[in-house]
Each structure stands twice: as C-alpha cells, then as structure tokens.
C-alpha atoms as a PDB file:
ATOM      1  CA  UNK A   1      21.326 -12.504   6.728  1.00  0.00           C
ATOM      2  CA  UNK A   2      18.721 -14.734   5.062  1.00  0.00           C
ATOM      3  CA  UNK A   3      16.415 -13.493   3.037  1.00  0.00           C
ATOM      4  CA  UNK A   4      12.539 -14.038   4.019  1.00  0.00           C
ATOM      5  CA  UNK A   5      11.821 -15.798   1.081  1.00  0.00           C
ATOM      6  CA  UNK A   6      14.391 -18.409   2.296  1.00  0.00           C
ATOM      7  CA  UNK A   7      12.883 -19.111   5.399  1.00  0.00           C
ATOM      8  CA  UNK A   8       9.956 -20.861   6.967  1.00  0.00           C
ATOM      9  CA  UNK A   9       7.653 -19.765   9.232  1.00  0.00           C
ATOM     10  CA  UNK A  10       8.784 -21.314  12.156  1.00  0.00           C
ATOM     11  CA  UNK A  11      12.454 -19.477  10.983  1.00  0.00           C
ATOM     12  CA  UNK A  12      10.149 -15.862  11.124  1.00  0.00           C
ATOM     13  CA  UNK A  13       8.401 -16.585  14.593  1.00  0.00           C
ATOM     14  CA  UNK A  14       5.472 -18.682  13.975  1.00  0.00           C
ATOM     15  CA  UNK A  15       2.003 -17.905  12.116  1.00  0.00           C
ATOM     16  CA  UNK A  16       1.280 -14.029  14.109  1.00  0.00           C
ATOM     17  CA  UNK A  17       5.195 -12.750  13.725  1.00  0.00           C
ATOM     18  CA  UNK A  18       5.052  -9.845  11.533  1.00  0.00           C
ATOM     19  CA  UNK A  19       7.524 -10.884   9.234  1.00  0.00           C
ATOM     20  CA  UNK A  20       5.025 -14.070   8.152  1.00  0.00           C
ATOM     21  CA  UNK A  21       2.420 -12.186   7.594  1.00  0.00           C
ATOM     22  CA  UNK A  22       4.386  -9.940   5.564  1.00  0.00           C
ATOM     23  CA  UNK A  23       5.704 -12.611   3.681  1.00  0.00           C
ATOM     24  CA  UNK A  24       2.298 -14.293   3.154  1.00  0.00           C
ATOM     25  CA  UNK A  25       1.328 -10.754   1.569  1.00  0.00           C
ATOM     26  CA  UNK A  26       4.353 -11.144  -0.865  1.00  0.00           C
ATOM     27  CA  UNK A  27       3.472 -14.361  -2.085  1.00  0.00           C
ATOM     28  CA  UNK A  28      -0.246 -13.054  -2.820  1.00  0.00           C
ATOM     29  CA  UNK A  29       1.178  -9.677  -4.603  1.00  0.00           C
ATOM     30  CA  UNK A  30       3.938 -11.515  -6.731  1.00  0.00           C
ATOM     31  CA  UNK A  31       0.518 -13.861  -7.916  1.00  0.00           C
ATOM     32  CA  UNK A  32      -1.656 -11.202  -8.692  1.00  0.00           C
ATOM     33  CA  UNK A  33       1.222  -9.159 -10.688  1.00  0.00           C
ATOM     34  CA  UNK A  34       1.878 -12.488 -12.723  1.00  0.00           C
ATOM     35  CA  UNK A  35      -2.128 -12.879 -13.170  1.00  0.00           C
ATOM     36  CA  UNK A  36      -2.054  -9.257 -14.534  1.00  0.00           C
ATOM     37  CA  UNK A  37       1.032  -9.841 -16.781  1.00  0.00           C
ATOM     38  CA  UNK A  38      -1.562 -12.636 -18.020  1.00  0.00           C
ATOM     39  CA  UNK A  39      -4.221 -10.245 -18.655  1.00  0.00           C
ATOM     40  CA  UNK A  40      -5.516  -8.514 -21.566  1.00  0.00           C
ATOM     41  CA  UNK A  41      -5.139  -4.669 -21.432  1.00  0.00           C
ATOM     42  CA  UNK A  42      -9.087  -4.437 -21.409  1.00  0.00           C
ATOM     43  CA  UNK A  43      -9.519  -6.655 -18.578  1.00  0.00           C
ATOM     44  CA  UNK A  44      -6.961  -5.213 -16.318  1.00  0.00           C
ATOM     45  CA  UNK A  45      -9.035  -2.903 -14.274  1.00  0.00           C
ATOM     46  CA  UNK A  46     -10.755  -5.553 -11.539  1.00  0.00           C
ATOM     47  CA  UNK A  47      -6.959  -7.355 -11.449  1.00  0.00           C
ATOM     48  CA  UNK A  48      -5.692  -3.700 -10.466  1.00  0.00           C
ATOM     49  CA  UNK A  49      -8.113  -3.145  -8.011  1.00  0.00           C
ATOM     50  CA  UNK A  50      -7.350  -6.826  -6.227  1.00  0.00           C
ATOM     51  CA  UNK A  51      -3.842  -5.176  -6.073  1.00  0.00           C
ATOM     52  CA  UNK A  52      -4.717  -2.150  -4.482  1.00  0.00           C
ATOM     53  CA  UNK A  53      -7.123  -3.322  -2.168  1.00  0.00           C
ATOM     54  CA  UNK A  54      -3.722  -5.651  -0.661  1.00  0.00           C
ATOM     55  CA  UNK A  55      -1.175  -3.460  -1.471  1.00  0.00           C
ATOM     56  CA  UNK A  56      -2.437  -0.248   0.253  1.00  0.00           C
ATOM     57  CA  UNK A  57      -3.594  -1.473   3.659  1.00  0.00           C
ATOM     58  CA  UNK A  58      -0.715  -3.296   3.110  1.00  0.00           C
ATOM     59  CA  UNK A  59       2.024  -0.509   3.136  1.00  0.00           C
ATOM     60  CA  UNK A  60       0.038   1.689   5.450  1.00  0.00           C
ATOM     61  CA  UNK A  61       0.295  -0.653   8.396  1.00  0.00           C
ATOM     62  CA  UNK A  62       3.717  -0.822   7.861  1.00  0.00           C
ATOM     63  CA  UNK A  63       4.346   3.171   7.973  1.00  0.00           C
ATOM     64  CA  UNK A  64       2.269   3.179  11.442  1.00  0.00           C
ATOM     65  CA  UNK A  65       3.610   0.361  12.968  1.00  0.00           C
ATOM     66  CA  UNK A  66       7.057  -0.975  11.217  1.00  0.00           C
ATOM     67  CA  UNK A  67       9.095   1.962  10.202  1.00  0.00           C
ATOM     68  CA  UNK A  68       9.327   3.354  13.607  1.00  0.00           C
ATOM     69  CA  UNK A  69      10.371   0.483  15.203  1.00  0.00           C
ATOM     70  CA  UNK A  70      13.252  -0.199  12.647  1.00  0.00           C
ATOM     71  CA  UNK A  71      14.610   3.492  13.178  1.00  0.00           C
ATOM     72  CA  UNK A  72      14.300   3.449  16.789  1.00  0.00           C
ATOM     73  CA  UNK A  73      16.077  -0.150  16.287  1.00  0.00           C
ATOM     74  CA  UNK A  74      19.093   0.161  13.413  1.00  0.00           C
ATOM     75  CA  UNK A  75      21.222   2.734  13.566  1.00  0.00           C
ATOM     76  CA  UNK A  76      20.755   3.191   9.771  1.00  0.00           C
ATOM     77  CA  UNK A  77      17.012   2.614  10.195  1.00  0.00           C
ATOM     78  CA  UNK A  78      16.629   6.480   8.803  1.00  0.00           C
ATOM     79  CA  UNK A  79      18.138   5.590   5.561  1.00  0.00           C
ATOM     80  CA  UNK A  80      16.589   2.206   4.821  1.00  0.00           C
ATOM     81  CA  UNK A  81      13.286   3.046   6.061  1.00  0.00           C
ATOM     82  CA  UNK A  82      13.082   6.290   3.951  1.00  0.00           C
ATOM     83  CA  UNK A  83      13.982   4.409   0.770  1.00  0.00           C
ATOM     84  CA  UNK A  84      10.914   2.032   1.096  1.00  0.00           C
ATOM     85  CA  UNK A  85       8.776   5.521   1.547  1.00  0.00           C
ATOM     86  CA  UNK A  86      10.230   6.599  -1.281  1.00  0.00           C
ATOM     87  CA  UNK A  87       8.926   3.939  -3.185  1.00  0.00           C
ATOM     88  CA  UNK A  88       5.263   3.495  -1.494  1.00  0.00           C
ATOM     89  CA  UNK A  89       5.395   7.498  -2.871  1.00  0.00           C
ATOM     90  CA  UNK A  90       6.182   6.351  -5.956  1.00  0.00           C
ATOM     91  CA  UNK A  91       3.703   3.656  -6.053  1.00  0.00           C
ATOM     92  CA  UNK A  92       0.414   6.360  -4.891  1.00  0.00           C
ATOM     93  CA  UNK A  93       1.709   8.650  -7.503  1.00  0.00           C
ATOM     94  CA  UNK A  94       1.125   5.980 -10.494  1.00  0.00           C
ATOM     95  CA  UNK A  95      -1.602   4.593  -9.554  1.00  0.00           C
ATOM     96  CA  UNK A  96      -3.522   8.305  -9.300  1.00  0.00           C
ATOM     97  CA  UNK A  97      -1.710   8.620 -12.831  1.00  0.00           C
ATOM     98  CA  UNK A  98      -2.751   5.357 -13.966  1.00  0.00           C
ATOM     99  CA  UNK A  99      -6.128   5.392 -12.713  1.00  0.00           C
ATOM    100  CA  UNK A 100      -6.682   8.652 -14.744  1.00  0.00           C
ATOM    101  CA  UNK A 101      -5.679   7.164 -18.229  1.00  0.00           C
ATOM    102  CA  UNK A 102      -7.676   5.334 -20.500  1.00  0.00           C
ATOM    103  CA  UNK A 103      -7.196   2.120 -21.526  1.00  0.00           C
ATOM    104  CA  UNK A 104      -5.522   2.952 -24.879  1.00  0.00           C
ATOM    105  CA  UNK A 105      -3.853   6.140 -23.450  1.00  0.00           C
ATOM    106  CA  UNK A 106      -0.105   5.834 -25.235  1.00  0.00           C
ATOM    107  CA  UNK A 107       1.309   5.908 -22.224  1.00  0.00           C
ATOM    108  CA  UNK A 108      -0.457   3.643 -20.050  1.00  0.00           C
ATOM    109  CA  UNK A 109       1.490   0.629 -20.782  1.00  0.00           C
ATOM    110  CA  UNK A 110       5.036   2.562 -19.304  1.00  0.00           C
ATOM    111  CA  UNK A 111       3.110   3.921 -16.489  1.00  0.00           C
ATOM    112  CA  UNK A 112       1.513  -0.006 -15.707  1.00  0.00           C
ATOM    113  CA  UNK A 113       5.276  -1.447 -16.170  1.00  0.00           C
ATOM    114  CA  UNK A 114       6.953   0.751 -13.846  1.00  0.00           C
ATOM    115  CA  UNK A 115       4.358   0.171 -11.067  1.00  0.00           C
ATOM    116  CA  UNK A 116       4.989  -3.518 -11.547  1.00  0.00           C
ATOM    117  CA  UNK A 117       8.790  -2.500 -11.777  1.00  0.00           C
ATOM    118  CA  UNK A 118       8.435  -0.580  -8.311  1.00  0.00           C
ATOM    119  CA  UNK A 119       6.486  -3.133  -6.973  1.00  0.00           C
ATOM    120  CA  UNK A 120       8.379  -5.959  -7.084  1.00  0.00           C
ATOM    121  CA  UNK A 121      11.635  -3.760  -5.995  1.00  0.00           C
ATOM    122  CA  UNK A 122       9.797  -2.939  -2.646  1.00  0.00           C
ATOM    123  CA  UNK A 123       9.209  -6.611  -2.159  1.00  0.00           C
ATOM    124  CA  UNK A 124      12.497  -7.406  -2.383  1.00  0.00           C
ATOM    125  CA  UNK A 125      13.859  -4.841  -0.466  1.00  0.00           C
ATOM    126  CA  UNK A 126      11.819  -5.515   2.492  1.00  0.00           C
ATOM    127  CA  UNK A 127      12.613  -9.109   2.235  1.00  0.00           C
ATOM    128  CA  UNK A 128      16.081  -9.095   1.659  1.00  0.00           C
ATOM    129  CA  UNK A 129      17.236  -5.878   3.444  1.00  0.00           C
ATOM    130  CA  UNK A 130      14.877  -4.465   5.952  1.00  0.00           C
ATOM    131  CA  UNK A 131      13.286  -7.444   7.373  1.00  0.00           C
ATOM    132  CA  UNK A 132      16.359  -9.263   7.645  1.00  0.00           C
ATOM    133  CA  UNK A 133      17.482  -6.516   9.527  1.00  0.00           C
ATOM    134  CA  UNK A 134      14.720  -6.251  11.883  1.00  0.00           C
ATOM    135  CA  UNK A 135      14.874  -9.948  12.964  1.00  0.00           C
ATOM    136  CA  UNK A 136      18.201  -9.785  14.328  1.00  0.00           C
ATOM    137  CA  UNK A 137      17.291  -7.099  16.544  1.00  0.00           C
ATOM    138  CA  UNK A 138      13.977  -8.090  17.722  1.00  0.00           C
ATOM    139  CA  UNK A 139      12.927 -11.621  19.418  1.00  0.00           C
ATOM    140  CA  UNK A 140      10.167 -13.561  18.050  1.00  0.00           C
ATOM    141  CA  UNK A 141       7.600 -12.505  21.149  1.00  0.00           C
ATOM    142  CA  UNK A 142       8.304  -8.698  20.119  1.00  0.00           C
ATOM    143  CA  UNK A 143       7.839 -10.042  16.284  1.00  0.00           C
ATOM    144  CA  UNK A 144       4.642 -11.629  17.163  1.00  0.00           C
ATOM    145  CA  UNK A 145       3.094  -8.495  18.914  1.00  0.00           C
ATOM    146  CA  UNK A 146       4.234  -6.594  16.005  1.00  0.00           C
ATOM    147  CA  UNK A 147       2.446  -8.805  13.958  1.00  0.00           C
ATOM    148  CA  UNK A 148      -1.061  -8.340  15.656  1.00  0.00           C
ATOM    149  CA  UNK A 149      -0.640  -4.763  15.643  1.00  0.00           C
ATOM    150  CA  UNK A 150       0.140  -4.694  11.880  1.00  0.00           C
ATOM    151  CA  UNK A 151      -2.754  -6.654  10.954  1.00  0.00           C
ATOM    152  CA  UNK A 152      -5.363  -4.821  13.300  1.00  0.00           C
ATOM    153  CA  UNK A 153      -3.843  -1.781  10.980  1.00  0.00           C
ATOM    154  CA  UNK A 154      -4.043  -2.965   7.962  1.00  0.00           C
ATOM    155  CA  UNK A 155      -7.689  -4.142   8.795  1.00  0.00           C
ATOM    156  CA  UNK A 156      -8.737  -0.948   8.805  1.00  0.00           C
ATOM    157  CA  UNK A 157      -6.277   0.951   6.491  1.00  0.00           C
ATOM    158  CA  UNK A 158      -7.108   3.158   3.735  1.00  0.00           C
ATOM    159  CA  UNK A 159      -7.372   0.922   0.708  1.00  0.00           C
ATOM    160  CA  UNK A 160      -6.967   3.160  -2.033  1.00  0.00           C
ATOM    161  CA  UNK A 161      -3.563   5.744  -3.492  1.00  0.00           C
ATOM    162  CA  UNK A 162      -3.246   8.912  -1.224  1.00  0.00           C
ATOM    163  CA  UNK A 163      -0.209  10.553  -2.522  1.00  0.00           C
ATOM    164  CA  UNK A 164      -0.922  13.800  -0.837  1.00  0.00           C
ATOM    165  CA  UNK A 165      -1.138  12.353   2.455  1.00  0.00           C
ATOM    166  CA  UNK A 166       1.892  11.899   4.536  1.00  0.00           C
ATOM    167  CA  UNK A 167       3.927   8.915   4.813  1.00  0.00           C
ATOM    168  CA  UNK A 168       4.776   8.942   8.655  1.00  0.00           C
ATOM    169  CA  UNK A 169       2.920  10.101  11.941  1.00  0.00           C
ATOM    170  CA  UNK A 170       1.390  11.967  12.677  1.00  0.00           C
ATOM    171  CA  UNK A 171      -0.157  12.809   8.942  1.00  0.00           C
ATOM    172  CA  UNK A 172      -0.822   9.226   8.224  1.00  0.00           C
ATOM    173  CA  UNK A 173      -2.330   8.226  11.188  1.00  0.00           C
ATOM    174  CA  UNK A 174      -4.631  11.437  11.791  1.00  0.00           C
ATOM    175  CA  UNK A 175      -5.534  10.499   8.034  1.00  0.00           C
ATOM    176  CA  UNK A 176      -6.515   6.922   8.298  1.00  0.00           C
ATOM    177  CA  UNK A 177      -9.685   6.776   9.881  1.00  0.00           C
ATOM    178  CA  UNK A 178     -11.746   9.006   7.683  1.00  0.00           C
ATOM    179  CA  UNK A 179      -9.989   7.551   4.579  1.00  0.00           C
ATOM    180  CA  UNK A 180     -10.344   4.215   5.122  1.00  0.00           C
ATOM    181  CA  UNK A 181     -14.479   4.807   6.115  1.00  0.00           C
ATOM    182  CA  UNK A 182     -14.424   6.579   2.588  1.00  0.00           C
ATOM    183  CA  UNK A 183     -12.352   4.270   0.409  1.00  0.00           C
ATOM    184  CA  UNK A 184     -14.266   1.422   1.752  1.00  0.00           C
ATOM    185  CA  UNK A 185     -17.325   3.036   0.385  1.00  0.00           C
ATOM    186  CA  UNK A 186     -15.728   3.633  -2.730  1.00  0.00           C
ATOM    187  CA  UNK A 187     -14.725   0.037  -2.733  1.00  0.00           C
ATOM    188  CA  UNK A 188     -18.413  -1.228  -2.140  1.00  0.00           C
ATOM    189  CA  UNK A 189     -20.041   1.303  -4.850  1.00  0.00           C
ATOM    190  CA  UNK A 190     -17.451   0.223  -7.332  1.00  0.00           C
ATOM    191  CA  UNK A 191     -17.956  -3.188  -6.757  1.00  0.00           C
ATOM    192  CA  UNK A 192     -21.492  -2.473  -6.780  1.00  0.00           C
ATOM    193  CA  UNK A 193     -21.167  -0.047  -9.816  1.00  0.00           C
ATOM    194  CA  UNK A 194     -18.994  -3.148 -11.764  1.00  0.00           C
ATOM    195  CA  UNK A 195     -21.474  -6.305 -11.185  1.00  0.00           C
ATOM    196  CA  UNK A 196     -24.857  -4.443 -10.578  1.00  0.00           C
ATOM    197  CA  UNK A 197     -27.874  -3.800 -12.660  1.00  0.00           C
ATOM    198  CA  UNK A 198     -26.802  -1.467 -15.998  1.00  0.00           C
ATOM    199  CA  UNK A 199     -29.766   0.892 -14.884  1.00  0.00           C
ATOM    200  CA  UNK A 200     -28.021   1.743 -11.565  1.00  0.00           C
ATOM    201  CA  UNK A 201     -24.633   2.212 -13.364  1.00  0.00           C
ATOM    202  CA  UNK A 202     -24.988   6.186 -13.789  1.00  0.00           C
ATOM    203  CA  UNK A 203     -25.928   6.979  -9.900  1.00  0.00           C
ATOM    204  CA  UNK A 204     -23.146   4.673  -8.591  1.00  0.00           C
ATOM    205  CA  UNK A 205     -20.457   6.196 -11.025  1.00  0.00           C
ATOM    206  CA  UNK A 206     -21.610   9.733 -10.117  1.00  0.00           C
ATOM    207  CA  UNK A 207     -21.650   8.487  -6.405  1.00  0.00           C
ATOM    208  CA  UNK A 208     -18.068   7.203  -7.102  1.00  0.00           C
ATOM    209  CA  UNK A 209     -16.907  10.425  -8.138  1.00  0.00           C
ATOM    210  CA  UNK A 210     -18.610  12.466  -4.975  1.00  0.00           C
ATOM    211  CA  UNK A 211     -16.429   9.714  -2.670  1.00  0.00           C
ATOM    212  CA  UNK A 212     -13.265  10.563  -4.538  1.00  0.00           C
ATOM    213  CA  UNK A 213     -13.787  14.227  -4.540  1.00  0.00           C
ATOM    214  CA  UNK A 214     -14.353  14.116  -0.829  1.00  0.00           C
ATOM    215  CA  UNK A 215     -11.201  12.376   0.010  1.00  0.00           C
ATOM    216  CA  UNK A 216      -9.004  14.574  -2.177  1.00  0.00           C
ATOM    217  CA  UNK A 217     -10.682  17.328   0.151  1.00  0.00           C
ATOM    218  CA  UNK A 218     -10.020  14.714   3.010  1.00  0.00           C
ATOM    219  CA  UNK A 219      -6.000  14.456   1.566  1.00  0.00           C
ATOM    220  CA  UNK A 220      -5.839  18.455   1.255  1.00  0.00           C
ATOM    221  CA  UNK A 221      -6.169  19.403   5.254  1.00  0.00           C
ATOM    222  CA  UNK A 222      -2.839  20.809   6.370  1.00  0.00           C
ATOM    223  CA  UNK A 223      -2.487  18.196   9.424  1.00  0.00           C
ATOM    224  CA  UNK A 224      -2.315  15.393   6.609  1.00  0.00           C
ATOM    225  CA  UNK A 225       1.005  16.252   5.296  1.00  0.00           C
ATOM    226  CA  UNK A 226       2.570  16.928   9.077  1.00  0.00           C
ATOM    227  CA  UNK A 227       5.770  14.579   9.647  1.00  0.00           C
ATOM    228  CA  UNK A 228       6.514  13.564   5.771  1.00  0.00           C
ATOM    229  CA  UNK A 229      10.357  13.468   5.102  1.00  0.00           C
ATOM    230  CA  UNK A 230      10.866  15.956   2.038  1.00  0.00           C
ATOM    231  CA  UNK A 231      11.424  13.987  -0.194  1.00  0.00           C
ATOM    232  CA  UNK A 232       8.155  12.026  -0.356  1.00  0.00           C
ATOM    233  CA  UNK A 233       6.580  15.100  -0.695  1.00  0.00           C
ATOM    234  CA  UNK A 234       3.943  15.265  -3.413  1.00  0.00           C
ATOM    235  CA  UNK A 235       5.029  18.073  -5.607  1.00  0.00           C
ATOM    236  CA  UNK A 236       2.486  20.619  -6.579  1.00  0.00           C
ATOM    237  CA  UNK A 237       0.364  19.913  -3.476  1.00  0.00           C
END
C-alpha cells in the first residue's frame, strides 16, 4: 500500500475523490501547524482558530460519512476506525483545555505540543493506514461520490471542539445542525469581536460567551452522546 502522500491525484481518483480532498486538507493543516511553530506565544490565538475552523469540519465529515463505510468495508474497519476517534477525542478535549488557559498558564505550552503531537499522528494514520486501506476496496466512481458527500458535510459542520458530543451516528449527526448554526455565529462575533471597533469589544465578548454557553447546553442533551464507542466517552459528562 502507498501512502497518500506518495501519490497524485490522478493515483486517488481525480480532483472530487475523497481521498484528494482529504489530502489537500493535510497539506493545508501540516502549513498552518508549521506557521504556528513560527509564531510567538502571544500571537497564537487567530493561527489556532485557522486550525480549528479546518480541522473540525474537517474530522466531522469524516465520522458521518467515512468511518462507516470503512467498517462496513474492512473487516478490521472496527479497530482502525475507532483509533482515529480516539484521537479526534483527544484533539476536542485539548482544545476545550487549551482554549481555557491563558497565555502564560505553565502548562499551556505541553497542552499546545501534544495537540500538534496528536495532530500530526492522525494525519499520518489516515494517510498511511486507513486511506490506503479504503482505496483498495472501493473504485474511484464510489471514491468520487464519497468525496461530494464529505465536502457537502464538512460545509456545514460544526467548526468548533465538542468533546461531549458523540463521535458516531446517530449523536453526531442529530448534533450537527444546531452546532454548526451556533459555532458559525461564534465564528462571525469573534471575528467581529477581534478586528472591530474597541467600543463594541465588551457586547461581542459577552455575546461570545452567551453562544458558548448555549452550545454546552446544546452538547448536554442525552440524544448527543447516543452511539459513542466507550472509550471516546468524555469522562465526567
């Protein structure tokens, strides 16, 4: 098996397949990790926030629309799928964590390495393990429908950490409509909050903290956690 990052996108199925599009993602994470390795620790936040905004749609499309098909497709699909899981978890959890510290917290700098650490380990087990995988069982027309499902997903994914809310259906995709409408407000206040007049600061950061109040509220509805393998389970839900 070759490993995506070896191949072209004619090898993958063309410019729609799936696995380009995942691949194109890649390229754009391992950039803005290496941009934020460049960064000073005080200028971090907006670089963070370029990484969320890809990473989550990102990793939500492939829970709705990937992971099933590789364990109704491998007979070890279970296993491998439930790794990556695993680590998405892992990622939510530190970035809640992260987002909470301040900038000269002691242990913000472990919490920011690991997330790079579990980053880039997701990236390369998708393209040297599970999407390897997947492309010998599926032909490049299936790939290719994949891929416009994936991206109509991700369009409209939640674009901020939920590590309350399950990783598989039905929690996750019961929970992706009204999270996405409210992280995407979050997303435009912040944005607003970050390059808009200093006067207006205080009602957009209170109206930031309303948004993420109502989503934890949102994250907290029994229905959200319904399908989750045990062991992406947030403790002390």
């Amino acid at each position: 098996m070759r490993s995506l990052a070896e191949q072209s996108d004619s090898d993958l199925g063309g410019p729609v397949s799936v696995l380009t599009r995942q691949k194109r993602d890649h390229v754009k994470l391992n950039g803005l990790l290496d941009e934020l390795d460049r960064t000073e620790p005080a200028d971090q936040d907006p670089v963070l926030r370029r990484i969320y905004r890809l990473v989550f749609p990102h990793a939500f499309a492939e829970e709705a629309v990937l992971w099933p098909v590789l364990r109704r497709v491998l007979p070890d699909g279970e296993a491998l799928t439930l790794q990556v899981e695993q680590e998405h978890q892992e990622v939510n959890e530190l970035v809640t964590k992260l987002e909470q510290l301040p900038v000269d917290a002691p242990d913000r700098p472990a919490t920011l390495r690991r997330l790079v650490e579990v980053l880039r380990e997701d990236v390369r087990d998708e393209e040297d393990a599970l999407f390897p995988r997947l492309q010998e069982k599926v032909p490049p027309a299936q790939l290719r429908r994949l891929g416009v499902a994936w991206e109509a997903v991700r369009r409209t994914a939640p674009t901020r950490a939920h590590p309350v809310v399950a990783r598989r259906p039905p929690g996750n995709t019961v929970a992706a409509v009204p999270l996405s409408v409210v992280d995407r407000l979050r997303d435009g206040v912040d944005f607003a909050s970050q390059h808009g007049r200093t006067k207006d600061a205080s009602a957009l950061k209170t109206a930031s903290r309303g948004l993420t109040r109502f989503a934890h509220a949102i994250e907290h509805l029994p229905i959200m956690t319904r399908g989750e393998d045990p062991s992406t389970h947030r403790t002390g839900r």
